[in-house]
N, C-alpha and C. Protein backbone atom coordinates (compact mmCIF):
# COMPACT_ATOMS: atom_id res chain seq x y z
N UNK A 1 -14.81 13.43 0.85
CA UNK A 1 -15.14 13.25 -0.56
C UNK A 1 -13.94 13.64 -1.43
N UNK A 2 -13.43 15.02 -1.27
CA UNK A 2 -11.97 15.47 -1.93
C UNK A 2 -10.60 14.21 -2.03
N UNK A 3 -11.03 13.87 -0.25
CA UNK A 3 -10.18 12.79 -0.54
C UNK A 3 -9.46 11.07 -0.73
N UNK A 4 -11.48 11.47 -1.16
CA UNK A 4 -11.86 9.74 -2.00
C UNK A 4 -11.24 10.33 -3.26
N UNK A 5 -11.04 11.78 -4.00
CA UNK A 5 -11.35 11.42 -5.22
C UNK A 5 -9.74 11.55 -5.32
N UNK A 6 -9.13 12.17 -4.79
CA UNK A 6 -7.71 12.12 -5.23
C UNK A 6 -7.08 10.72 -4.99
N UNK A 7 -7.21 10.14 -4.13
CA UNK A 7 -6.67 8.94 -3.53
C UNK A 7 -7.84 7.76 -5.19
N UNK A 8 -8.22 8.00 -5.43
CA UNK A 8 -8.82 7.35 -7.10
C UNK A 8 -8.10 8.05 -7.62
N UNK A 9 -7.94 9.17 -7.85
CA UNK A 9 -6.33 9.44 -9.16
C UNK A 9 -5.45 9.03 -9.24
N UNK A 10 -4.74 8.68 -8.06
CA UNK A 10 -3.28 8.43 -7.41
C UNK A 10 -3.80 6.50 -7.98
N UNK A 11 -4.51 6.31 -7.34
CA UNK A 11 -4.52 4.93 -8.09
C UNK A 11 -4.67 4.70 -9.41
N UNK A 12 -5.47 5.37 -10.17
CA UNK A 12 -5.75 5.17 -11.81
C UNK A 12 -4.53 5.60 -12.41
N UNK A 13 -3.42 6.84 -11.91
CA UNK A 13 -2.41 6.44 -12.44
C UNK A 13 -1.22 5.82 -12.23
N UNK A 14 -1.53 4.94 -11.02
CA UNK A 14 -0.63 3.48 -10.65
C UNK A 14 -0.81 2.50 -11.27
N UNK A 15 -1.89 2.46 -11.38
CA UNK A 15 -2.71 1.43 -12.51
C UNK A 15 -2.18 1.48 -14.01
N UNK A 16 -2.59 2.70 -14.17
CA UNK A 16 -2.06 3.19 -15.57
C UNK A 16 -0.12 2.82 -15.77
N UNK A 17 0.32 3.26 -14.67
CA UNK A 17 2.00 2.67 -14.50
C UNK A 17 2.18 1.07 -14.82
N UNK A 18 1.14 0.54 -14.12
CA UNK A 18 1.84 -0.42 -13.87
C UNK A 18 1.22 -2.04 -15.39
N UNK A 19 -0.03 -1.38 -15.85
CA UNK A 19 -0.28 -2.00 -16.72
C UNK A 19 0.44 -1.64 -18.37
N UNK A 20 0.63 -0.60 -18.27
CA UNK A 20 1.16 0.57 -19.40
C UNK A 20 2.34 -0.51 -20.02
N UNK A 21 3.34 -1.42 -19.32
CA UNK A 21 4.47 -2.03 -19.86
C UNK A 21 3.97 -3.27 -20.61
N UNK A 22 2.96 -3.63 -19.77
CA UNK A 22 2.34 -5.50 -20.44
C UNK A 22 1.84 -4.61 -21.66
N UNK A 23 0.82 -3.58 -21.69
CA UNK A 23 0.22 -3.28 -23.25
C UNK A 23 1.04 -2.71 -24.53
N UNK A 24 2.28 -2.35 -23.94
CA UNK A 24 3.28 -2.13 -25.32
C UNK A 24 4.70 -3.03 -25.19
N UNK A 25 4.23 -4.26 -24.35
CA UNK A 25 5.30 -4.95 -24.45
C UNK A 25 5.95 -5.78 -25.17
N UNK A 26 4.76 -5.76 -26.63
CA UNK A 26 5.29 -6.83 -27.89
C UNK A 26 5.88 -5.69 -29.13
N UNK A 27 5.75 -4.34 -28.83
CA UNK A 27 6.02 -3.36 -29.81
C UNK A 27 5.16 -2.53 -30.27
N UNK A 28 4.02 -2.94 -29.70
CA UNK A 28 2.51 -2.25 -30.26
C UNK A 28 2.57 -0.81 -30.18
N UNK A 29 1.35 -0.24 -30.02
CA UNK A 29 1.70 1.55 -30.14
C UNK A 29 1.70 1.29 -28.33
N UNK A 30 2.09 2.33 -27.77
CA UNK A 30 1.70 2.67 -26.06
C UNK A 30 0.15 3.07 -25.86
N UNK A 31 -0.24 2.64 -25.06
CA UNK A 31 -2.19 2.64 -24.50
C UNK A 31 -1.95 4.55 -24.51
N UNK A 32 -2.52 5.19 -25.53
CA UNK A 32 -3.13 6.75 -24.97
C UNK A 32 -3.26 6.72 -24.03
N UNK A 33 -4.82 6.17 -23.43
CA UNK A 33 -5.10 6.73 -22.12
C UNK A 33 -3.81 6.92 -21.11
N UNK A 34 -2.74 5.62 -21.02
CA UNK A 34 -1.45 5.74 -20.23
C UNK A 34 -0.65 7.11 -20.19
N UNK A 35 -0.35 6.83 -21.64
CA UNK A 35 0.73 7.44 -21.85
C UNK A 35 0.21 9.62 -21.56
N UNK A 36 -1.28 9.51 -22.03
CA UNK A 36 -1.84 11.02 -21.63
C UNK A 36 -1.97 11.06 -20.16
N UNK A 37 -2.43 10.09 -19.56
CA UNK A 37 -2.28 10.41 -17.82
C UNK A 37 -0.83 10.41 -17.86
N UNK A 38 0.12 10.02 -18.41
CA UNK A 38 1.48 9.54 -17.51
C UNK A 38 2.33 10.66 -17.79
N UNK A 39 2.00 12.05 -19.11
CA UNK A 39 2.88 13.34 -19.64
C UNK A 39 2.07 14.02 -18.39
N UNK A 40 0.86 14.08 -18.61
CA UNK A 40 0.12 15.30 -18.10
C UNK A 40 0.30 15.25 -16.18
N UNK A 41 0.74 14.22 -15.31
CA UNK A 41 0.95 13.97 -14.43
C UNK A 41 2.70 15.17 -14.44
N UNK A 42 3.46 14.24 -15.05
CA UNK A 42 4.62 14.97 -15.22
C UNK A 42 4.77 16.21 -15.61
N UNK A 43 4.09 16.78 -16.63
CA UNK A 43 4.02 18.18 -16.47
C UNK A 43 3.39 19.14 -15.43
N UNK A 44 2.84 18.52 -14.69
CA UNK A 44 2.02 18.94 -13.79
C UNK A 44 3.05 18.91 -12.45
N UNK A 45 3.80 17.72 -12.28
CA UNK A 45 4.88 17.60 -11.07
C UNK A 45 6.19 17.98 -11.32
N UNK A 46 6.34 17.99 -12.57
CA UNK A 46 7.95 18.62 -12.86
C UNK A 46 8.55 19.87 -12.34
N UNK A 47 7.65 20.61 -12.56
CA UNK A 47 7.84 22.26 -11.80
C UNK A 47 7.99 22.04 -10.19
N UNK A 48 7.20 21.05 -9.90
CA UNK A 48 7.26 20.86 -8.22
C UNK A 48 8.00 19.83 -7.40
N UNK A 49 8.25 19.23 -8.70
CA UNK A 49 8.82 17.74 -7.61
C UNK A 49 9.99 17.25 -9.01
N UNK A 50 11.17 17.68 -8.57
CA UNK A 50 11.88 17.32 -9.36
C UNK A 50 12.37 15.60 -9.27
N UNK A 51 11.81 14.88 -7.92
CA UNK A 51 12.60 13.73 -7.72
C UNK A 51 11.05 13.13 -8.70
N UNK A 52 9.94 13.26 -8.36
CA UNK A 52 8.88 12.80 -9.18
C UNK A 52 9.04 12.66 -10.51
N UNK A 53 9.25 13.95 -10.87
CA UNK A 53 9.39 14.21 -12.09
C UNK A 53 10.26 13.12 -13.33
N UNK A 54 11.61 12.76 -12.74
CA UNK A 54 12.43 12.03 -12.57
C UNK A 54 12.06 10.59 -13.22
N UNK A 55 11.35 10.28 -12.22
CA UNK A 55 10.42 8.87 -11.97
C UNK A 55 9.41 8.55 -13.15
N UNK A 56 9.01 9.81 -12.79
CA UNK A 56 8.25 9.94 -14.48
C UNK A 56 8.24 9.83 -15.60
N UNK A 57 9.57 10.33 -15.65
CA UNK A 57 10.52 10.54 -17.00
C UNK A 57 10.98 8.98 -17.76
N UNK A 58 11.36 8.71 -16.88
CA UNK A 58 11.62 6.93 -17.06
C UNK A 58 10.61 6.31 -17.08
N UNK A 59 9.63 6.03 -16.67
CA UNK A 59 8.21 5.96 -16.78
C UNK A 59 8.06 5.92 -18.31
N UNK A 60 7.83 7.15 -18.42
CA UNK A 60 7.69 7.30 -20.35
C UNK A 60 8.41 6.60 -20.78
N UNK A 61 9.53 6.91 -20.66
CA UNK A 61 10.88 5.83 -21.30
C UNK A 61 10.40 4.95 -22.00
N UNK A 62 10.38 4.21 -20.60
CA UNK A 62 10.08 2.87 -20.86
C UNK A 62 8.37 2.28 -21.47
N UNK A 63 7.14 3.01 -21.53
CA UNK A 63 6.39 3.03 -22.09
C UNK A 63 6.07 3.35 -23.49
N UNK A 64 7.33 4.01 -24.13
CA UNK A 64 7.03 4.56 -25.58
C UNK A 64 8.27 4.10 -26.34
N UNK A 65 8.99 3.27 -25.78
CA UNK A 65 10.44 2.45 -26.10
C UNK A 65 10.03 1.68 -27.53
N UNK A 66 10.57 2.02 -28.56
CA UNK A 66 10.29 1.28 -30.01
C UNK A 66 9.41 2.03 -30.65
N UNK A 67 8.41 2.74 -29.74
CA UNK A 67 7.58 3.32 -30.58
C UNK A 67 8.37 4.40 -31.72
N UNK A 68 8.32 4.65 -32.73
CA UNK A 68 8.45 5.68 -33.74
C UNK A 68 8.19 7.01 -33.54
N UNK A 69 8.68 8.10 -34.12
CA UNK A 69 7.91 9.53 -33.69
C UNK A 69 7.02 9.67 -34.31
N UNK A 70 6.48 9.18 -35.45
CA UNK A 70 5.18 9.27 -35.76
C UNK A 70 4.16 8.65 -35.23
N UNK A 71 4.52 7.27 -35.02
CA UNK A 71 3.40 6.45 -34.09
C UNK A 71 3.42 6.95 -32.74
N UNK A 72 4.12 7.89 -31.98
CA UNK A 72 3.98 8.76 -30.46
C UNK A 72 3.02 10.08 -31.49
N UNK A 73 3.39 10.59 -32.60
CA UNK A 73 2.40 11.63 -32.77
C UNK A 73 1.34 11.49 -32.98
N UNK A 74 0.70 9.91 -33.56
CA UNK A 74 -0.68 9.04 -33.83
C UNK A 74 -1.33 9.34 -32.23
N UNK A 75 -0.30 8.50 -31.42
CA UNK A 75 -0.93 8.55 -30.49
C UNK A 75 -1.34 9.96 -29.49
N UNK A 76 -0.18 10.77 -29.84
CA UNK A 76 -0.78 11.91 -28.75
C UNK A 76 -1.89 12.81 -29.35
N UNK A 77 -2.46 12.81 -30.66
CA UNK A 77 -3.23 13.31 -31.47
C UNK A 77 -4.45 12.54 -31.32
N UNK A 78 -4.77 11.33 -30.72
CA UNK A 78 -5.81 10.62 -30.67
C UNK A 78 -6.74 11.34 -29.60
N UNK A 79 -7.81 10.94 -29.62
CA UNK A 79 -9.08 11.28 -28.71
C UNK A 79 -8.94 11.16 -27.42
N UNK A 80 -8.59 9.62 -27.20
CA UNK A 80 -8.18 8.73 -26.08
C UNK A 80 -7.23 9.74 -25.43
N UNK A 81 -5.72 10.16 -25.68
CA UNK A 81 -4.69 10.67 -25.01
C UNK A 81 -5.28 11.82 -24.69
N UNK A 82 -6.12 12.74 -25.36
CA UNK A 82 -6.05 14.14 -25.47
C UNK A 82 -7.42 14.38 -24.08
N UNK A 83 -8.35 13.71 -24.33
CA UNK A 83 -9.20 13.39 -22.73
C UNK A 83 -8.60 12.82 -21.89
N UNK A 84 -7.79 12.08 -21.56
CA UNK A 84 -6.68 11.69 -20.65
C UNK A 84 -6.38 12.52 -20.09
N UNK A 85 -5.70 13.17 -21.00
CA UNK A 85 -4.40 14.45 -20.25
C UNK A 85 -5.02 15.22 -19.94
N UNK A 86 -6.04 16.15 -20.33
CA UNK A 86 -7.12 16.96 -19.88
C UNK A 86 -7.92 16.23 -18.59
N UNK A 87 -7.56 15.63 -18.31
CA UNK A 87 -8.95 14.80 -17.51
C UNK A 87 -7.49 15.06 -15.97
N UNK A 88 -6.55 15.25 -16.09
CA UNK A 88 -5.81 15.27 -15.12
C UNK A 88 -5.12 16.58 -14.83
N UNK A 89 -5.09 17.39 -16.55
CA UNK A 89 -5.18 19.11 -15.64
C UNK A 89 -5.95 19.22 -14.97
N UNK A 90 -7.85 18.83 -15.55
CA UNK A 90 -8.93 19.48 -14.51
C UNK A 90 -8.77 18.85 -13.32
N UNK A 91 -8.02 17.76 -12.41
CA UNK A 91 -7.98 17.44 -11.56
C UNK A 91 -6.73 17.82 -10.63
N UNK A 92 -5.75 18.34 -11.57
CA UNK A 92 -4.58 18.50 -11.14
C UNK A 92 -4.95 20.39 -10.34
N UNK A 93 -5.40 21.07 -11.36
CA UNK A 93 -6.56 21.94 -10.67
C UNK A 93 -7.12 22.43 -9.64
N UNK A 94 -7.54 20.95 -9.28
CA UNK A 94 -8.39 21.33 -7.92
C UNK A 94 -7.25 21.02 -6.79
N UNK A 95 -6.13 20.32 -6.62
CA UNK A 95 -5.29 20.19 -5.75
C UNK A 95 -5.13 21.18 -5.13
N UNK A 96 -5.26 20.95 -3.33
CA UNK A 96 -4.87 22.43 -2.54
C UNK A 96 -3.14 21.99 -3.11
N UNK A 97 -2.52 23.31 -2.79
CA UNK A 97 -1.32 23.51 -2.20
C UNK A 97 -0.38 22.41 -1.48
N UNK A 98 -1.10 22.82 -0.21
CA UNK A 98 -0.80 21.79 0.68
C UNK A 98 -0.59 20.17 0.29
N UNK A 99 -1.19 19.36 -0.65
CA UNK A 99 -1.18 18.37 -1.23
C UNK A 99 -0.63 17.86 -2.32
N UNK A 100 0.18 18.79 -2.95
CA UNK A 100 0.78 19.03 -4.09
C UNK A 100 1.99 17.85 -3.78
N UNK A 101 2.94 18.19 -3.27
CA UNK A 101 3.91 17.39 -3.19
C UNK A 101 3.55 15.74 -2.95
N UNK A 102 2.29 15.66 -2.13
CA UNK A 102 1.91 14.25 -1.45
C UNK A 102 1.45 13.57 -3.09
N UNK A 103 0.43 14.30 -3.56
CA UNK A 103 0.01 13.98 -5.35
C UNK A 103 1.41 13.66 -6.02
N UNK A 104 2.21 14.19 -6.14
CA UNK A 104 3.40 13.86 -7.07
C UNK A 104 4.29 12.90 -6.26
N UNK A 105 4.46 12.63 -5.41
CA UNK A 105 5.34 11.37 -4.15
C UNK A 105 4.69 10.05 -4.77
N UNK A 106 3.32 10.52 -4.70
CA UNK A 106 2.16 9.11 -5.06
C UNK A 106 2.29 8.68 -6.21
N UNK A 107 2.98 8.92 -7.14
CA UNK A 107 2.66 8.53 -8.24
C UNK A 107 3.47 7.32 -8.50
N UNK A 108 3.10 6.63 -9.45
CA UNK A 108 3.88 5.16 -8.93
C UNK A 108 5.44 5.20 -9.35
N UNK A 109 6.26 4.58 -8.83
CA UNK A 109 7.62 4.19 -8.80
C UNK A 109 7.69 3.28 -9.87
């Protein structure tokens, strides 16, 4: 069961990677939900996985590219981002130890 549910995280934020570019690809704001799974992942792997972390980083990049600093503060202030990112401490949370590094490897490229 533990590891139906992680192996569904690891995908929702591949998913979240990989759709995240088509939804801000005309200039629009970046999808919250993305962009709050896609910090809160990285803050969560940065301390542990510096090559992840990395990956991540560019990740954002390229997801919040054009956006404005006010339209990134619209968005990280929204409902949407702020249950996002919370929704992946409480999961980030339950990770043994042992799985830590495999969670941050997984995250999409």
């Amino acid at each position: 069961m533990r590891r139906r549910r992680q192996a569904r995280w690891v995908w929702l934020v591949w998913a979240g990677w990989a759709l995240g570019p088509i939804a801000h690809g005309d200039g629009a704001l970046p999808n919250a939900r993305v962009l709050g799974v896609s910090e809160s992942v990285l803050n969560y792997c940065g301390p542990r996985d510096p090559t992840a972390a990395h990956r991540l980083r560019q990740k954002i990049e390229q997801l919040v590219q054009g956006a404005s600093a006010q339209q990134l503060a619209e968005v990280r202030n929204s409902d949407e981002y702020r249950k996002a990112y919370d929704s992946v401490v409480d999961f980030a949370a339950k990770i043994d130890e042992h799985n830590v590094k495999r969670f941050c490897a997984e995250t999409p490229r």
